[in-house]
C-alpha atoms as a PDB file:
ATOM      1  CA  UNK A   1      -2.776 -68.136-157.370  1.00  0.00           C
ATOM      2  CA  UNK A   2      -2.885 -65.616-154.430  1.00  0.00           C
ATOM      3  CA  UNK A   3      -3.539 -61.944-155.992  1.00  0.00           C
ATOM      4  CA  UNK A   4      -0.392 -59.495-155.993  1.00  0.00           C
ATOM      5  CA  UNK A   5      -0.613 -56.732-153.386  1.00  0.00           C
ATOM      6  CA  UNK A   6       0.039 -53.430-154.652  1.00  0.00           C
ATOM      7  CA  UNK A   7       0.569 -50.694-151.546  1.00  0.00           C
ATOM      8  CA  UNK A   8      -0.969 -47.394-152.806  1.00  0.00           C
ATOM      9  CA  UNK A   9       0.233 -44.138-151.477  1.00  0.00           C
ATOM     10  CA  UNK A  10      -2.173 -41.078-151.189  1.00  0.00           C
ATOM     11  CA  UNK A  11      -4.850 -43.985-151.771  1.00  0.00           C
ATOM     12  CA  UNK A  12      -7.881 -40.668-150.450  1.00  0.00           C
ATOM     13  CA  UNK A  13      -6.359 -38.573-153.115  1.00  0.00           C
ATOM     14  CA  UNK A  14      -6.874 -37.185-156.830  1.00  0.00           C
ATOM     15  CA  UNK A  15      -4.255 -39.806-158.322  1.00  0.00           C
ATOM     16  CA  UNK A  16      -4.159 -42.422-155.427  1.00  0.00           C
ATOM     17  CA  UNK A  17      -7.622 -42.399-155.711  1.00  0.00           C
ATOM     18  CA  UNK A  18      -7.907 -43.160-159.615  1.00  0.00           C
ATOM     19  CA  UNK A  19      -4.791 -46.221-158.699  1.00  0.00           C
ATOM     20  CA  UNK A  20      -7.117 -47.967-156.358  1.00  0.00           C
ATOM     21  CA  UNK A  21     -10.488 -47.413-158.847  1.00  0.00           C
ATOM     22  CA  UNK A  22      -8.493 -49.396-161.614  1.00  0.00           C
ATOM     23  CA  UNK A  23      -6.561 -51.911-159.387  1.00  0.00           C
ATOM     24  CA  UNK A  24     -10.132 -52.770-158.175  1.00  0.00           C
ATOM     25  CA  UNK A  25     -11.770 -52.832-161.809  1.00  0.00           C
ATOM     26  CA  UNK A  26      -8.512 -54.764-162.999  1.00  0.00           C
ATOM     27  CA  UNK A  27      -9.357 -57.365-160.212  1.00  0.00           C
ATOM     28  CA  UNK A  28      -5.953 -59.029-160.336  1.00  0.00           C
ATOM     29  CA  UNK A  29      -4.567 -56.877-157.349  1.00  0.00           C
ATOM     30  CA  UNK A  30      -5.092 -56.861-153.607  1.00  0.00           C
ATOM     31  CA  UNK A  31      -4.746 -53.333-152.762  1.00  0.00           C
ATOM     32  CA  UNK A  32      -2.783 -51.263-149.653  1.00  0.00           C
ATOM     33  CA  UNK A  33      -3.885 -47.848-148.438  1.00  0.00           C
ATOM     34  CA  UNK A  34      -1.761 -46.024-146.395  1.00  0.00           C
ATOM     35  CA  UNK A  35      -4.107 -44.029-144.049  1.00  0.00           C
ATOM     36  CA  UNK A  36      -2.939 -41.586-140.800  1.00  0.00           C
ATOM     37  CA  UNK A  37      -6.538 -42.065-139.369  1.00  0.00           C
ATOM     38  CA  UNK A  38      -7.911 -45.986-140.355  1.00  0.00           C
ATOM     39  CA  UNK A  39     -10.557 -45.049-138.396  1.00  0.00           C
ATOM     40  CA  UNK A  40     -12.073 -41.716-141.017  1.00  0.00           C
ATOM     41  CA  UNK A  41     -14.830 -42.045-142.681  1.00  0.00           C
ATOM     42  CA  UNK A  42     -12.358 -42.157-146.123  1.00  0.00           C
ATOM     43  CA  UNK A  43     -10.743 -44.986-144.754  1.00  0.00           C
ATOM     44  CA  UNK A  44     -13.837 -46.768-143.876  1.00  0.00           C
ATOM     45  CA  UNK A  45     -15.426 -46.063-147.013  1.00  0.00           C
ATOM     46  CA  UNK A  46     -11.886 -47.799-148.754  1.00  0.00           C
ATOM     47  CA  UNK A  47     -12.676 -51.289-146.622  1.00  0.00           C
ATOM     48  CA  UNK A  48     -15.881 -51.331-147.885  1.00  0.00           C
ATOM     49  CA  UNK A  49     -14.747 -52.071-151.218  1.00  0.00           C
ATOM     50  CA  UNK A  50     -12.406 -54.398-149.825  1.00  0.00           C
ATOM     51  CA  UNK A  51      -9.223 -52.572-149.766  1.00  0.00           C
ATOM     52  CA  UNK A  52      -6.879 -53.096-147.141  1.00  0.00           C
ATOM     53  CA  UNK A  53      -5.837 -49.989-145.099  1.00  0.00           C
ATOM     54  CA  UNK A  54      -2.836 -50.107-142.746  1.00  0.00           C
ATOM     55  CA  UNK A  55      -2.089 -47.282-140.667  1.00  0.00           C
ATOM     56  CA  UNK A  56       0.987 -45.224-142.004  1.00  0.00           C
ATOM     57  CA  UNK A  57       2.230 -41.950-143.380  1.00  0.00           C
ATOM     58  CA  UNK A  58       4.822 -40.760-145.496  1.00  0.00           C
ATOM     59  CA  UNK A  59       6.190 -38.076-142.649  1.00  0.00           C
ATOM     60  CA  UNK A  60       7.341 -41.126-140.725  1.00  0.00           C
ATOM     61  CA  UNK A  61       9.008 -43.405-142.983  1.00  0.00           C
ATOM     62  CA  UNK A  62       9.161 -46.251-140.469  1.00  0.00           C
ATOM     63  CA  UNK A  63       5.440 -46.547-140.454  1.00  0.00           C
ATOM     64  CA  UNK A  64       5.690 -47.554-143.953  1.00  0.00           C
ATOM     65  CA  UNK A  65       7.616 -50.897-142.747  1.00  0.00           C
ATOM     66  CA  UNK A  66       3.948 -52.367-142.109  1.00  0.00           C
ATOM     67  CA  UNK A  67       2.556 -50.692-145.038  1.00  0.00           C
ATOM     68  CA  UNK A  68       4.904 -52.654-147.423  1.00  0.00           C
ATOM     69  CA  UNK A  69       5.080 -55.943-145.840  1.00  0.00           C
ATOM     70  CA  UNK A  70       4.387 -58.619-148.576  1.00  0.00           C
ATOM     71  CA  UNK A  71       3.448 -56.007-151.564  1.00  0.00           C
ATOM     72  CA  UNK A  72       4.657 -57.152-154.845  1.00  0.00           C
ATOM     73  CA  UNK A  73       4.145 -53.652-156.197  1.00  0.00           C
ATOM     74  CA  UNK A  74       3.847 -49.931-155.162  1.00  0.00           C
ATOM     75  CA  UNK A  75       2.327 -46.599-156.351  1.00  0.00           C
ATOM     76  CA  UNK A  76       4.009 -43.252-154.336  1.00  0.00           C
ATOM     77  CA  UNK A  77       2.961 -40.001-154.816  1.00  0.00           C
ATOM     78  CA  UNK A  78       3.754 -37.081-152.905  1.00  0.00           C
ATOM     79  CA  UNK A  79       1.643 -33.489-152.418  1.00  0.00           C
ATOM     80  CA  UNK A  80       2.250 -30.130-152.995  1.00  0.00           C
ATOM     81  CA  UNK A  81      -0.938 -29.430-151.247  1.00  0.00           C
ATOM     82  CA  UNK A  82      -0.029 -30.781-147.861  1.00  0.00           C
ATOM     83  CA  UNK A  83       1.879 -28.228-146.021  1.00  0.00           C
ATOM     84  CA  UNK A  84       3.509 -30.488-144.327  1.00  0.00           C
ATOM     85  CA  UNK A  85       5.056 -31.456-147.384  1.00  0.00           C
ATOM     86  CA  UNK A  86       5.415 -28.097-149.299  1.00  0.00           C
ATOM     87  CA  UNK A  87       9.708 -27.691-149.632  1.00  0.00           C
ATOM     88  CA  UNK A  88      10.071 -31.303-148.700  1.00  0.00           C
ATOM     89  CA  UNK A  89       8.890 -33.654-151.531  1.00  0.00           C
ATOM     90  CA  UNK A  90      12.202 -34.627-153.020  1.00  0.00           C
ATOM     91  CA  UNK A  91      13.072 -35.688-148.933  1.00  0.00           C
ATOM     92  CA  UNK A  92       9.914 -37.619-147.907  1.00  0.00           C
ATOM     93  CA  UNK A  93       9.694 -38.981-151.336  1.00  0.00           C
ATOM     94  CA  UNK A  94      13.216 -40.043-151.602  1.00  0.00           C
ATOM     95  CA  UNK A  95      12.617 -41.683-147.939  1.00  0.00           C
ATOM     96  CA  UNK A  96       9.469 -43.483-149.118  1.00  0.00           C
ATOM     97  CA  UNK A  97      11.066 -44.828-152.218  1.00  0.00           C
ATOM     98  CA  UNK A  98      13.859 -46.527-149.995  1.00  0.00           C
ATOM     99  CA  UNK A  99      11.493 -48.075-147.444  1.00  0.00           C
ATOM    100  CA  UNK A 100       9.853 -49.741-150.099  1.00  0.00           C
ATOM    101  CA  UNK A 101      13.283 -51.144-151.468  1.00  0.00           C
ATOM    102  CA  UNK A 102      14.294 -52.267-148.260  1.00  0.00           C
ATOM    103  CA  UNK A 103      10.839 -54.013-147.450  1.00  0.00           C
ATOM    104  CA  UNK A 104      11.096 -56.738-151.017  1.00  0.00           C
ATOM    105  CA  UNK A 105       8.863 -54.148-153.121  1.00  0.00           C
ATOM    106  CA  UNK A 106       9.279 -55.902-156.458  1.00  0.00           C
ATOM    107  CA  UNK A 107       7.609 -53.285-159.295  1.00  0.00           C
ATOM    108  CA  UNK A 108       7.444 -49.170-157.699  1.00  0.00           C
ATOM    109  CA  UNK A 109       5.695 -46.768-159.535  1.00  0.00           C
ATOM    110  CA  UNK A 110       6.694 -43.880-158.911  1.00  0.00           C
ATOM    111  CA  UNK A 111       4.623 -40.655-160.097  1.00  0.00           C
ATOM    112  CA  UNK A 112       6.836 -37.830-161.250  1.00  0.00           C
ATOM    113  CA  UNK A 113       6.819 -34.404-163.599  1.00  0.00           C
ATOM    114  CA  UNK A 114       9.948 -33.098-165.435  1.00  0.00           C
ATOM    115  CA  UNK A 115      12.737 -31.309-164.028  1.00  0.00           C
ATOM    116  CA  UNK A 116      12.061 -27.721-164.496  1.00  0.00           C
ATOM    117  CA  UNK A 117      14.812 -25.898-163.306  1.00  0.00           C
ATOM    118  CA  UNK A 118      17.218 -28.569-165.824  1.00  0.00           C
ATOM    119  CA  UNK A 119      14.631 -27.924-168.769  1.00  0.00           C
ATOM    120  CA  UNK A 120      14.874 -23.736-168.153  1.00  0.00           C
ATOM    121  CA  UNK A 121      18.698 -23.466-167.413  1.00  0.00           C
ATOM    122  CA  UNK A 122      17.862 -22.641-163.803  1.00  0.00           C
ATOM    123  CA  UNK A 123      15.735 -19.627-165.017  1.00  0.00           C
ATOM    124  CA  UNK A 124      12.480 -21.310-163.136  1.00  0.00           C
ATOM    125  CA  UNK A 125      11.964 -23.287-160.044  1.00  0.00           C
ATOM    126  CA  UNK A 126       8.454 -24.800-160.119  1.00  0.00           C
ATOM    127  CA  UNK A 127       9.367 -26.762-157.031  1.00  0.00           C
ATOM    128  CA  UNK A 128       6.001 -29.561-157.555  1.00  0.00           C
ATOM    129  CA  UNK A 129       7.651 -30.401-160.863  1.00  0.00           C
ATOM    130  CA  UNK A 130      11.711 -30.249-159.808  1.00  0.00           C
ATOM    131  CA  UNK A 131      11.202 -32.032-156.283  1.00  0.00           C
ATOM    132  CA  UNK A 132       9.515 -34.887-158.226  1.00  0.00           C
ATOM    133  CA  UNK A 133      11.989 -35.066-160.171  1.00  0.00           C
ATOM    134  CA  UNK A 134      14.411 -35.412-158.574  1.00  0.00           C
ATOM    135  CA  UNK A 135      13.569 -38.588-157.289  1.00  0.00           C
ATOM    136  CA  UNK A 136      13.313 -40.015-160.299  1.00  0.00           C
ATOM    137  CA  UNK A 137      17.246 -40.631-159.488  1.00  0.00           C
ATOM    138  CA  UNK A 138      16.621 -42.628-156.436  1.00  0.00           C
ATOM    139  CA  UNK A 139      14.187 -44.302-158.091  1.00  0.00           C
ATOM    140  CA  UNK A 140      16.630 -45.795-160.835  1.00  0.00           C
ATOM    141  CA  UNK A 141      19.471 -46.049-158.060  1.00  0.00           C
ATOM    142  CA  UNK A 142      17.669 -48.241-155.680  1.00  0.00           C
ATOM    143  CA  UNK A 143      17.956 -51.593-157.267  1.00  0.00           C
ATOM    144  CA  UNK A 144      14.069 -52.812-158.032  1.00  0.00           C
ATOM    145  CA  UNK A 145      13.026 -55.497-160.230  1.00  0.00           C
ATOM    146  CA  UNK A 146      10.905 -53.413-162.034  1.00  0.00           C
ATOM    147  CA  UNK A 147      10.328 -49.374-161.953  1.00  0.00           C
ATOM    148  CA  UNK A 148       8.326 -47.189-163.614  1.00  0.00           C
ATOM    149  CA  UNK A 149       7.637 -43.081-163.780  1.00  0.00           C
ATOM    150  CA  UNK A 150       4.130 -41.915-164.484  1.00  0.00           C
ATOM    151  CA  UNK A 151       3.587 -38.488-165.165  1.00  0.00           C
ATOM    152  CA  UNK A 152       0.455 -36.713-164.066  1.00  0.00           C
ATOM    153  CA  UNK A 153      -1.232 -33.691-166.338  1.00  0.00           C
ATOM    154  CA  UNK A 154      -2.482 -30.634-166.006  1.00  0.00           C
ATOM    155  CA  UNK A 155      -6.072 -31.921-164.184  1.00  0.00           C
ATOM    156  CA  UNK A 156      -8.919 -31.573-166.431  1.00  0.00           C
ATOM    157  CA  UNK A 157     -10.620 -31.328-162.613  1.00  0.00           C
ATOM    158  CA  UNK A 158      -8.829 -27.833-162.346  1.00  0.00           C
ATOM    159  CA  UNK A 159     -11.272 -25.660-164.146  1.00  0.00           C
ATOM    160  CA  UNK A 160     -14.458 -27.362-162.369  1.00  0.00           C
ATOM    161  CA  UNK A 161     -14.726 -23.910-160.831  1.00  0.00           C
ATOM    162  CA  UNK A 162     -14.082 -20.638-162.339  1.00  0.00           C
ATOM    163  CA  UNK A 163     -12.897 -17.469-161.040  1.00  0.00           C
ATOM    164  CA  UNK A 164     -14.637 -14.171-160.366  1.00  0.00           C
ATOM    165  CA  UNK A 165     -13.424 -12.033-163.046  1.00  0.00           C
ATOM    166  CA  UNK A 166     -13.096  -8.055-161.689  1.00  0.00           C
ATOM    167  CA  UNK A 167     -15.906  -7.402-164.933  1.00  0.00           C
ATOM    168  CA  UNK A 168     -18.266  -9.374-163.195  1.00  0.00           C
ATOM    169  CA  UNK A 169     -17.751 -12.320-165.552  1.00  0.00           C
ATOM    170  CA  UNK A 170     -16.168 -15.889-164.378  1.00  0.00           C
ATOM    171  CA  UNK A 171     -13.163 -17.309-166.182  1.00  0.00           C
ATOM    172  CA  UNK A 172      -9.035 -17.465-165.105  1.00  0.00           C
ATOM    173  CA  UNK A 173      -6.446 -14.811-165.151  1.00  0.00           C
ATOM    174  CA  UNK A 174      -3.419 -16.449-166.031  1.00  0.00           C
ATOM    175  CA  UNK A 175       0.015 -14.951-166.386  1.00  0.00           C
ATOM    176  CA  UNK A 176       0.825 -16.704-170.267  1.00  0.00           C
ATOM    177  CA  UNK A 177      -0.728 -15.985-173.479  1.00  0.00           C
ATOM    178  CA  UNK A 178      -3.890 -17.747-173.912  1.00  0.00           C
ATOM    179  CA  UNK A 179      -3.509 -18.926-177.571  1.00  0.00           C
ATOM    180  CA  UNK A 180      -0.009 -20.859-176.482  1.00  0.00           C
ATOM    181  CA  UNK A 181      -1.178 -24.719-177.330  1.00  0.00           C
ATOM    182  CA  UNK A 182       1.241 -26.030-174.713  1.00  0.00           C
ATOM    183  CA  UNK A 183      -0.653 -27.468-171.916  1.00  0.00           C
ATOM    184  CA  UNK A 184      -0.712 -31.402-171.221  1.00  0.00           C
ATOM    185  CA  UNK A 185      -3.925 -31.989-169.752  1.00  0.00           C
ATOM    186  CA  UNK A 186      -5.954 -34.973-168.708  1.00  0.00           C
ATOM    187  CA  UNK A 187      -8.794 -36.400-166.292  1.00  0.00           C
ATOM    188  CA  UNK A 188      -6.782 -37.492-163.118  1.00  0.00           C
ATOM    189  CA  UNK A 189      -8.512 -40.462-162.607  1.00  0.00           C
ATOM    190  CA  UNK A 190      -7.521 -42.570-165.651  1.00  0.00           C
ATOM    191  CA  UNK A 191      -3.756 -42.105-164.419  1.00  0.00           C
ATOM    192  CA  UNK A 192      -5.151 -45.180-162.078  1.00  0.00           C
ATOM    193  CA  UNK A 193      -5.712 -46.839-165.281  1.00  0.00           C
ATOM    194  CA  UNK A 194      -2.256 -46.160-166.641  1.00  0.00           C
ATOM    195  CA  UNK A 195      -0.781 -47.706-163.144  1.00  0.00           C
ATOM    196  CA  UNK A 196      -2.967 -50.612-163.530  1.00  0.00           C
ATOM    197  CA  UNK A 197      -1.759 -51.346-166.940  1.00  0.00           C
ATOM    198  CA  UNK A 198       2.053 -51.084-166.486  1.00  0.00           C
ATOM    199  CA  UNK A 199       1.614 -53.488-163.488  1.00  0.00           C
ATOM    200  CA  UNK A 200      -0.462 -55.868-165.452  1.00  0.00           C
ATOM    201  CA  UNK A 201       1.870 -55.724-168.181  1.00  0.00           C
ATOM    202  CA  UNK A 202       5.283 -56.300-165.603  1.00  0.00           C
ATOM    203  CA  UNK A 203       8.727 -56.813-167.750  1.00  0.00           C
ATOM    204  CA  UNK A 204       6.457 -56.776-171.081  1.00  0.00           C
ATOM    205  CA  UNK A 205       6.636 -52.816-170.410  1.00  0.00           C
ATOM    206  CA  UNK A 206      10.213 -51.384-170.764  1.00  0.00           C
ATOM    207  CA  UNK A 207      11.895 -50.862-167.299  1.00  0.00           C
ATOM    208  CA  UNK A 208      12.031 -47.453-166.431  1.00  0.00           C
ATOM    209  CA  UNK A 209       9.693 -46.259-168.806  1.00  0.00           C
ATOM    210  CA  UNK A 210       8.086 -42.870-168.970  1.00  0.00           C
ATOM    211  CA  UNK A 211       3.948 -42.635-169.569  1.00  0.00           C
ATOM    212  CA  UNK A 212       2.508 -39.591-169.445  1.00  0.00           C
ATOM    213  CA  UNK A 213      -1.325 -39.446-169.167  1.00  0.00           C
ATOM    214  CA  UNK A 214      -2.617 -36.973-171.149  1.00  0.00           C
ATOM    215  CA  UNK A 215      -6.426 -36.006-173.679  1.00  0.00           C
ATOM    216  CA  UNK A 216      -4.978 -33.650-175.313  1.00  0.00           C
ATOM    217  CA  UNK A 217      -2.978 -30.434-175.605  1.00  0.00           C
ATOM    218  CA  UNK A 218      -4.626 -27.147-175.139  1.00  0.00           C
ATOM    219  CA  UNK A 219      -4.578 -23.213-174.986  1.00  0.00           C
ATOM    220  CA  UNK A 220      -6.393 -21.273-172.418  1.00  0.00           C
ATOM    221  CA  UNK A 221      -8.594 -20.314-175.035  1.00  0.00           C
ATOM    222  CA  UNK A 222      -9.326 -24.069-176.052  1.00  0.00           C
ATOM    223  CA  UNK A 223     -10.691 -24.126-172.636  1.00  0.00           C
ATOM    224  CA  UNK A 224     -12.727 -21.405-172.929  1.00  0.00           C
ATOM    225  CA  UNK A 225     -14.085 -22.170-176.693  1.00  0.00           C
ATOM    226  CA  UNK A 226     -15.169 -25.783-175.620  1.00  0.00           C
ATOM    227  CA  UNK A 227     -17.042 -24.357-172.277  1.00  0.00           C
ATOM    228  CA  UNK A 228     -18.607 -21.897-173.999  1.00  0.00           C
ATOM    229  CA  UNK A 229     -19.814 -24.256-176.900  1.00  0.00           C
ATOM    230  CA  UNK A 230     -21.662 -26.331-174.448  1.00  0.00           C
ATOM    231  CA  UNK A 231     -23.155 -23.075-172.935  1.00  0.00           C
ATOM    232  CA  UNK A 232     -20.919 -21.969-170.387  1.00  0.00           C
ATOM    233  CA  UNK A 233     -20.167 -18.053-170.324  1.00  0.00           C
ATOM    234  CA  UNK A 234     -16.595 -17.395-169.184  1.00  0.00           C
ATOM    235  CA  UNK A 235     -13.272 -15.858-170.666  1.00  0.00           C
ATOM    236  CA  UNK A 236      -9.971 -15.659-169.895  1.00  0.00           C
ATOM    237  CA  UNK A 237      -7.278 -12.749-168.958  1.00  0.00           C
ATOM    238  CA  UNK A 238      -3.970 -12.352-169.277  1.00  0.00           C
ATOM    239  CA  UNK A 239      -2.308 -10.404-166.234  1.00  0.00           C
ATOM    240  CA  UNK A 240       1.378  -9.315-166.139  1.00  0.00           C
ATOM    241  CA  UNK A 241       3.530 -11.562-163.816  1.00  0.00           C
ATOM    242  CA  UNK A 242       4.115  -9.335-161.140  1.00  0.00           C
ATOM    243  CA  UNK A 243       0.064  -8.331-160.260  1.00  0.00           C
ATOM    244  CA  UNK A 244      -0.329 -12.464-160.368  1.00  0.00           C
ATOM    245  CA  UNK A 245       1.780 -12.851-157.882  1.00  0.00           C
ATOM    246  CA  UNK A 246       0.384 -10.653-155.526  1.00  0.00           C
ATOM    247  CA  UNK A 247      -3.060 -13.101-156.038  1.00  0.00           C
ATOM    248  CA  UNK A 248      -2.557 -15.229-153.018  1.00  0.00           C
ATOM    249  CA  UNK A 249       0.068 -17.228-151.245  1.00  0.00           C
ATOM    250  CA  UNK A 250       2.050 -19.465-153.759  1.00  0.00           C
ATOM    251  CA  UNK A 251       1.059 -17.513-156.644  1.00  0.00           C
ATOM    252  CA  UNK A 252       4.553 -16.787-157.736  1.00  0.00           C
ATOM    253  CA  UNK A 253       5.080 -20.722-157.857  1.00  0.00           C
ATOM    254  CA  UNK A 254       2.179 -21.214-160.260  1.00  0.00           C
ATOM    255  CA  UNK A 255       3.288 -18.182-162.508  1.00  0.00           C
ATOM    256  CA  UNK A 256       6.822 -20.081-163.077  1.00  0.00           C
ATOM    257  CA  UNK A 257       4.848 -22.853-163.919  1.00  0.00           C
ATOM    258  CA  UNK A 258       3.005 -20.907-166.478  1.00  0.00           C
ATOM    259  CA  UNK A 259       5.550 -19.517-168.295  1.00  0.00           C
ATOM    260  CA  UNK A 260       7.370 -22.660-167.791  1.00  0.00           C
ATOM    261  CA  UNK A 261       4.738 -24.077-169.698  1.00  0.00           C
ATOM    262  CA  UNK A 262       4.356 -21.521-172.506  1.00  0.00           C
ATOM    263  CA  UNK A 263       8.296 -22.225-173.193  1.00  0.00           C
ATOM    264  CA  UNK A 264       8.538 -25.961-172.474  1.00  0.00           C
ATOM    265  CA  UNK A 265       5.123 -26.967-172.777  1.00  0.00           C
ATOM    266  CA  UNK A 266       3.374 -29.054-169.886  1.00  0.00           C
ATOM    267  CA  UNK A 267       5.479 -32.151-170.517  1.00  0.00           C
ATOM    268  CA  UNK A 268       8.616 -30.615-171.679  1.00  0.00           C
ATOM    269  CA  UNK A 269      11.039 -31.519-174.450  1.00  0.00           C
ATOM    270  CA  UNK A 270      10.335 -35.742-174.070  1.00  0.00           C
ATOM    271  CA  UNK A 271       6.593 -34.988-173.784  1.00  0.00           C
ATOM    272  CA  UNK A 272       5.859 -36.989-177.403  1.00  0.00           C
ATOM    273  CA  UNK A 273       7.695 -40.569-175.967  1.00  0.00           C
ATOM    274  CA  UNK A 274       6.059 -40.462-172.749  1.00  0.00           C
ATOM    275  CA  UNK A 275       2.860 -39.624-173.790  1.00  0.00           C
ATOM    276  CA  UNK A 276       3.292 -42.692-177.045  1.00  0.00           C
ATOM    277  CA  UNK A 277       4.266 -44.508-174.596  1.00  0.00           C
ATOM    278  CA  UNK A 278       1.344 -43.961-171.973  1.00  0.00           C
ATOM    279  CA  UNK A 279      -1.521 -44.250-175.048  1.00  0.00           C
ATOM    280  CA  UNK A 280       0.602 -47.622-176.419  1.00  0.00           C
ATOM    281  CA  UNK A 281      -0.232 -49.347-172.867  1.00  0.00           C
ATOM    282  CA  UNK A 282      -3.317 -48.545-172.459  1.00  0.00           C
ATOM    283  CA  UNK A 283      -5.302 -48.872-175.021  1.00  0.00           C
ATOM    284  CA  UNK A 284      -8.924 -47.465-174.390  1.00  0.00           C
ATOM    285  CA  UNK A 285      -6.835 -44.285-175.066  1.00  0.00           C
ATOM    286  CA  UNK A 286      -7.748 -40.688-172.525  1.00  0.00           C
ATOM    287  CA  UNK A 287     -10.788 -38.797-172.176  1.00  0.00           C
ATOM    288  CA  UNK A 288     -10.227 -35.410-174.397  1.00  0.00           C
ATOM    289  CA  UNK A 289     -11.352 -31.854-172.875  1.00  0.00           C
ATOM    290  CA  UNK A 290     -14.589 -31.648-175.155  1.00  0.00           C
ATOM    291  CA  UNK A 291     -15.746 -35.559-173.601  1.00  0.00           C
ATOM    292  CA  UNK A 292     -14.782 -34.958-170.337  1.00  0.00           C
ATOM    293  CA  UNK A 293     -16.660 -31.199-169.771  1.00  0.00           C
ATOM    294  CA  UNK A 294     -19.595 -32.519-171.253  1.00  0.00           C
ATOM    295  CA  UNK A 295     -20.032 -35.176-168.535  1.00  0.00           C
ATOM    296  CA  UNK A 296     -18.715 -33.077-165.610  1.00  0.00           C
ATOM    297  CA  UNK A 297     -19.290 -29.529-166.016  1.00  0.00           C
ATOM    298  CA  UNK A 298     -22.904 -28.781-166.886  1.00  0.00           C
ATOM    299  CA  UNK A 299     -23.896 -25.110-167.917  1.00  0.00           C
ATOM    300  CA  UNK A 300     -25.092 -23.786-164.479  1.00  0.00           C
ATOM    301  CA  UNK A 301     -24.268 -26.587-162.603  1.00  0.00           C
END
């Protein structure tokens, strides 16, 4: 039988990149990147390992047309990180979603975060979470066979480098109380494996269901204790809200989404299903902080 095509979306990226790792290891998949430039060195790299990569981009939705053609499945992500996508995720994403509806995708996957400004009353924004979000409605309104939401975590990858501290130490300043258990965090790359899984398993896993990747839950100072066991030599701060938003551009987004987290936690109030749900389907289970900073974060490196 011919191999299912699965069109990945932000196939150069943290998550994309983990989706076409563990179609690839699955080897029951053809995969799709989308690429602006076929022609980089990141797209060349991608054909190398036999991946397909059609020129298209999310900013022009009919460039996707191509990008869809024949795919029985599809992982979308948008970025926060791409400014030319900062304010507009719940648009291009909502716009990507419906191109792949309208081009015969059977299964999307569609890789979300809760609704923030729901979960606080409208007290915070956090417009990476909320824009997600709110696509989640499209999603469920657009008539697929099959749909699913994955939820990223807070990326183990995020603390690879430590901050100058103003006592000459290295560490974070964060604007929540460091002993607050409440983040969700994970390696980014086994969400690939989660997205391999609930394709593999089709209408075996519950339509619409919610997995959330995550290796644990953890305080700031967690962090901290498990760096420091393995020899590393940092700390962290607590600043008030208002001097961490005068950090850099965007900080006031990421201090919502702190004390978002230290009253919600990282997954919010359905965190426990979704992340059952995630460690049900794929068995091998997630890396936990302790693992995962052992292999990747070497005292000095």
């Amino acid at each position: 039988m011919t191999e299912p095509v699965i069109s990945v979306l932000g196939g150069t990226g943290a998550q994309g990149g983990g989706v076409v790792d563990a179609l690839l290891a699955a080897r029951k998949f053809k995969v799709r990147v989308a690429s602006r430039n076929p022609s980089s060195d990141a797209a060349k790299a991608l054909k190398a390992r036999n991946v397909e990569v059609v020129k298209a981009d999310m900013l022009e939705p009919s460039s996707l047309k191509a990008f869809y053609d024949g795919a029985h499945g599809a992982f979308l992500v948008t970025n926060f990180g791409d400014p030319a996508q900062r304010g507009r995720e719940e648009e291009i994403g909502a716009s990507a979603v419906n191109a792949a509806r309208s081009a015969g995708v059977k299964h999307l996957i569609w890789s979300t975060l809760p609704d923030v400004e729901k979960i606080s009353g409208g007290r915070l924004k956090v417009q990476h979470f909320t824009m997600k979000a709110h696509v989640d409605a499209v999603v469920r309104s657009a008539g697929f066979e099959r749909y699913t939401f994955v939820e990223a975590p807070f990326y183990f990858q995020n603390l690879l480098v430590p901050q100058p501290l103003p006592d000459g130490r290295r560490g974070w300043a964060v604007p929540m109380n460091p002993t607050a258990r409440v983040i969700h965090a994970g390696d980014i790359t086994e969400l690939g494996r989660t997205v391999a899984a609930a394709l593999d398993a089709g209408a075996k896993l519950e339509n619409g269901s919610y997995l959330a990747v995550c290796g644990g839950t953890y305080s700031w100072d967690d962090f901290v204790a498990t760096l420091n066991a393995l020899g590393h030599d940092v700390r962290v701060v607590r600043v008030a809200p208002e001097a961490f938003d005068g950090f850099f551009p965007g900080a006031k987004e990421l201090r919502e989404m702190y004390e978002y987290f230290e009253a919600h936690t990282y997954f919010g109030p359905n965190a426990q299903t979704a992340i059952v749900a995630a460690r049900a389907l794929v068995r091998s289970g997630f890396t936990d902080f302790s693992e995962w900073a052992r292999k990747n974060m070497k005292p000095g490196g």
